[in-house]
C-alpha atoms as a PDB file:
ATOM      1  CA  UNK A   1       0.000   0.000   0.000  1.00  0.00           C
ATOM      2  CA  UNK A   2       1.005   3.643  -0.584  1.00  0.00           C
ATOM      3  CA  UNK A   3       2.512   5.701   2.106  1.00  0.00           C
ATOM      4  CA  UNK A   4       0.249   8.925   2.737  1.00  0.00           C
ATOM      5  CA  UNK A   5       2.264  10.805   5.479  1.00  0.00           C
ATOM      6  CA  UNK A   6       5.420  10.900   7.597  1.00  0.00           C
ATOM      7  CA  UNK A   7       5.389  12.297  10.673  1.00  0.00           C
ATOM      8  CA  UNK A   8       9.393  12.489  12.441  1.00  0.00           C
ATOM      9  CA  UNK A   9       9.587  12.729  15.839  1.00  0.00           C
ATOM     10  CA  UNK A  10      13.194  12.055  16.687  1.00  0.00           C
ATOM     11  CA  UNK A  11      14.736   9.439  15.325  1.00  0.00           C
ATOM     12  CA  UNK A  12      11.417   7.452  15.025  1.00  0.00           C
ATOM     13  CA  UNK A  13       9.649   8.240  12.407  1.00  0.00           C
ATOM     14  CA  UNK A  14       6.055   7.143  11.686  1.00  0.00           C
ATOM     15  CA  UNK A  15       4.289   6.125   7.968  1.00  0.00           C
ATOM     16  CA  UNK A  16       0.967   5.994   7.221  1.00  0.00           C
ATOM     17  CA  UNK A  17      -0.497   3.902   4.592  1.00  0.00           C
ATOM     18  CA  UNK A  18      -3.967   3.806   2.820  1.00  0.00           C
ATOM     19  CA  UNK A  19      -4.406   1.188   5.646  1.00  0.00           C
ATOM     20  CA  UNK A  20      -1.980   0.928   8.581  1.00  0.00           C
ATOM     21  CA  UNK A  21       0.133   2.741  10.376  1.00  0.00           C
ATOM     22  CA  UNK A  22       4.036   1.812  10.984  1.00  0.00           C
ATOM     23  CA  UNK A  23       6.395   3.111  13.531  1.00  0.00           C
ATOM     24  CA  UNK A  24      10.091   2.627  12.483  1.00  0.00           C
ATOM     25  CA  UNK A  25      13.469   3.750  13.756  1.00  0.00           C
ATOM     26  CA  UNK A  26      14.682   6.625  10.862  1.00  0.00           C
ATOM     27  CA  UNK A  27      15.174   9.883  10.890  1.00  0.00           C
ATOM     28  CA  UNK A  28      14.790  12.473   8.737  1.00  0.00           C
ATOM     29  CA  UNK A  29      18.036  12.809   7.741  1.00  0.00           C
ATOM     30  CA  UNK A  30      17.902   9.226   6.166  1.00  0.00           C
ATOM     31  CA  UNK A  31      14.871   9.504   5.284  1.00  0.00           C
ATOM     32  CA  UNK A  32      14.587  11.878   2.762  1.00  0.00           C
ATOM     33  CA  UNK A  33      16.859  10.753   0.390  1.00  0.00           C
ATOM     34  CA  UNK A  34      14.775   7.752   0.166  1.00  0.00           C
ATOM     35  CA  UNK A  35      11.534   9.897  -1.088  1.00  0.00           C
ATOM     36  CA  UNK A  36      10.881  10.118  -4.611  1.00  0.00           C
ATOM     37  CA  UNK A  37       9.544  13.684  -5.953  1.00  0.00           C
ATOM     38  CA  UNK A  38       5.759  12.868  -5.152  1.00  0.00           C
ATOM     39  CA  UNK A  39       6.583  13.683  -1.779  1.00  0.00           C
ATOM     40  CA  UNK A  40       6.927  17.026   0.178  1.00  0.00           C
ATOM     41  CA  UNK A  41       7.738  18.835   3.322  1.00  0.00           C
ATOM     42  CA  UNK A  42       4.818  21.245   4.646  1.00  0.00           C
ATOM     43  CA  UNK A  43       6.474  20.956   8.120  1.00  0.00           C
ATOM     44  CA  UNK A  44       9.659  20.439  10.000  1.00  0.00           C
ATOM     45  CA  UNK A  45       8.249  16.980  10.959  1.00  0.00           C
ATOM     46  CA  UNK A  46       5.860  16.161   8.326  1.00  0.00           C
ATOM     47  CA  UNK A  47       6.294  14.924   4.903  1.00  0.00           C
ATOM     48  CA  UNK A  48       2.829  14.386   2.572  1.00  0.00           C
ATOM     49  CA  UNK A  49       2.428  12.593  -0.575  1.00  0.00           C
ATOM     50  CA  UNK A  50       0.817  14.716  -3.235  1.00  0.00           C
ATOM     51  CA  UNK A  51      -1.288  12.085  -4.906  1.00  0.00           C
ATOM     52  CA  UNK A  52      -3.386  11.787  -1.162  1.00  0.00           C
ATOM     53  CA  UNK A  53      -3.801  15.823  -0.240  1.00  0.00           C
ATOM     54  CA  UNK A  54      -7.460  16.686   0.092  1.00  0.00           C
ATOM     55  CA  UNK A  55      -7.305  20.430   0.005  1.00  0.00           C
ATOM     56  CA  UNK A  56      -4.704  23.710   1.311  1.00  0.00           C
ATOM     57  CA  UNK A  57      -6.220  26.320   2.935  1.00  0.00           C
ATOM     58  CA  UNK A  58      -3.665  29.353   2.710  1.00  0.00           C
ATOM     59  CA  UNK A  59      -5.641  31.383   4.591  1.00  0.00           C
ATOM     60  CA  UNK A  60      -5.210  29.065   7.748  1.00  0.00           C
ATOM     61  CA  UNK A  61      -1.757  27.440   5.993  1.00  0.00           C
ATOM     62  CA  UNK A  62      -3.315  23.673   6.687  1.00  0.00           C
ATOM     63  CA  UNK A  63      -3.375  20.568   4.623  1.00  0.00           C
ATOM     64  CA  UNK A  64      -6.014  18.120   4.486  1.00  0.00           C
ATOM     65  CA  UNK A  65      -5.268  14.449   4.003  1.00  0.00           C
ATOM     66  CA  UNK A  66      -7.964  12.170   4.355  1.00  0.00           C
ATOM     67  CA  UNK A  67      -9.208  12.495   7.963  1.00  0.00           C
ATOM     68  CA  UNK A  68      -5.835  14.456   9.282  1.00  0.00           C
ATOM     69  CA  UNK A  69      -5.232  18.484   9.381  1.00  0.00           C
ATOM     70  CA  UNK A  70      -1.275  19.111   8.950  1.00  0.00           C
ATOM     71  CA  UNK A  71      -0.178  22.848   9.761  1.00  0.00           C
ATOM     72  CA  UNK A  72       2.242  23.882   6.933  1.00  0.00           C
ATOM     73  CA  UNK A  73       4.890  25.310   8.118  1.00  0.00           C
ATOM     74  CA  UNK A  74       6.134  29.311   7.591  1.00  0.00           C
ATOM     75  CA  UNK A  75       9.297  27.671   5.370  1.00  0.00           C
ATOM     76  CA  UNK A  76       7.656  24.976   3.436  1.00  0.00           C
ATOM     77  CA  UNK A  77       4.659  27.144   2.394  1.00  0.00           C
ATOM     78  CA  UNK A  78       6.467  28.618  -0.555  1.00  0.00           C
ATOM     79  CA  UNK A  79       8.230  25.274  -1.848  1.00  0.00           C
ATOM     80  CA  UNK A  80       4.474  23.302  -1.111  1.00  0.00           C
ATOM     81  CA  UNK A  81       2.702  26.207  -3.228  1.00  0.00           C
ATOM     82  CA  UNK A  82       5.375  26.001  -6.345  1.00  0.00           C
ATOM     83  CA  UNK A  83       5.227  22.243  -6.455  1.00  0.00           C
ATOM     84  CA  UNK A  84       1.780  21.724  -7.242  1.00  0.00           C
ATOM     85  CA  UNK A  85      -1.362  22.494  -9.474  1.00  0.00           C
ATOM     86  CA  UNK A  86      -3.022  25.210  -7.986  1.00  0.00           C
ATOM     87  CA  UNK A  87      -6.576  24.677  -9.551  1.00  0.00           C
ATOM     88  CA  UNK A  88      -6.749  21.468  -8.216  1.00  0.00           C
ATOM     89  CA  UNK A  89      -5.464  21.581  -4.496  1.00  0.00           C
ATOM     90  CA  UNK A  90      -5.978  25.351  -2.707  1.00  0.00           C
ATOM     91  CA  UNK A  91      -8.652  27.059  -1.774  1.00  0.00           C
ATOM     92  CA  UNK A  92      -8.681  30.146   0.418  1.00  0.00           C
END
């Protein structure tokens, strides 16, 4: 199954799929070289695939994945914004 999120906390970093959710020992920093370009940073700790975000709201700077609100961080707002059709994702 497709991962839809990472969330890092540490080095533990945790994956959720369409259907479970796994807990592994991996940072970031190893981590993210292992990413293909369909994933993205919207936070210091999170990292979303773009094929499972719902909507943006850049008025409150959240993402919606499935059932989950993610804050986007100040830093990854610009880099989230460049990296993806517009029509399709962000409403204000």
């Amino acid at each position: 199954s497709d991962i839809c999120w990472i969330e890092v906390e540490g080095n533990y970093s945790t994956l959720q799929t369409t259907d479970r959710k796994y807990v592994q020992k991996l940072s970031f920093s190893k981590l993210l070289p292992e990413l293909d370009d369909q994933f993205i940073q919207i936070h210091k700790s999170v990292i979303v695939n773009r094929n499972y975000i719902t909507k943006i709201n850049l008025v409150n700077d959240t993402l919606l994945m499935r059932d989950r609100v993610f804050q986007i961080g100040r830093s990854f707002r610009k880099g989230l914004i460049d990296r993806l059709d517009k029509h399709k994702y962000f409403y204000s």
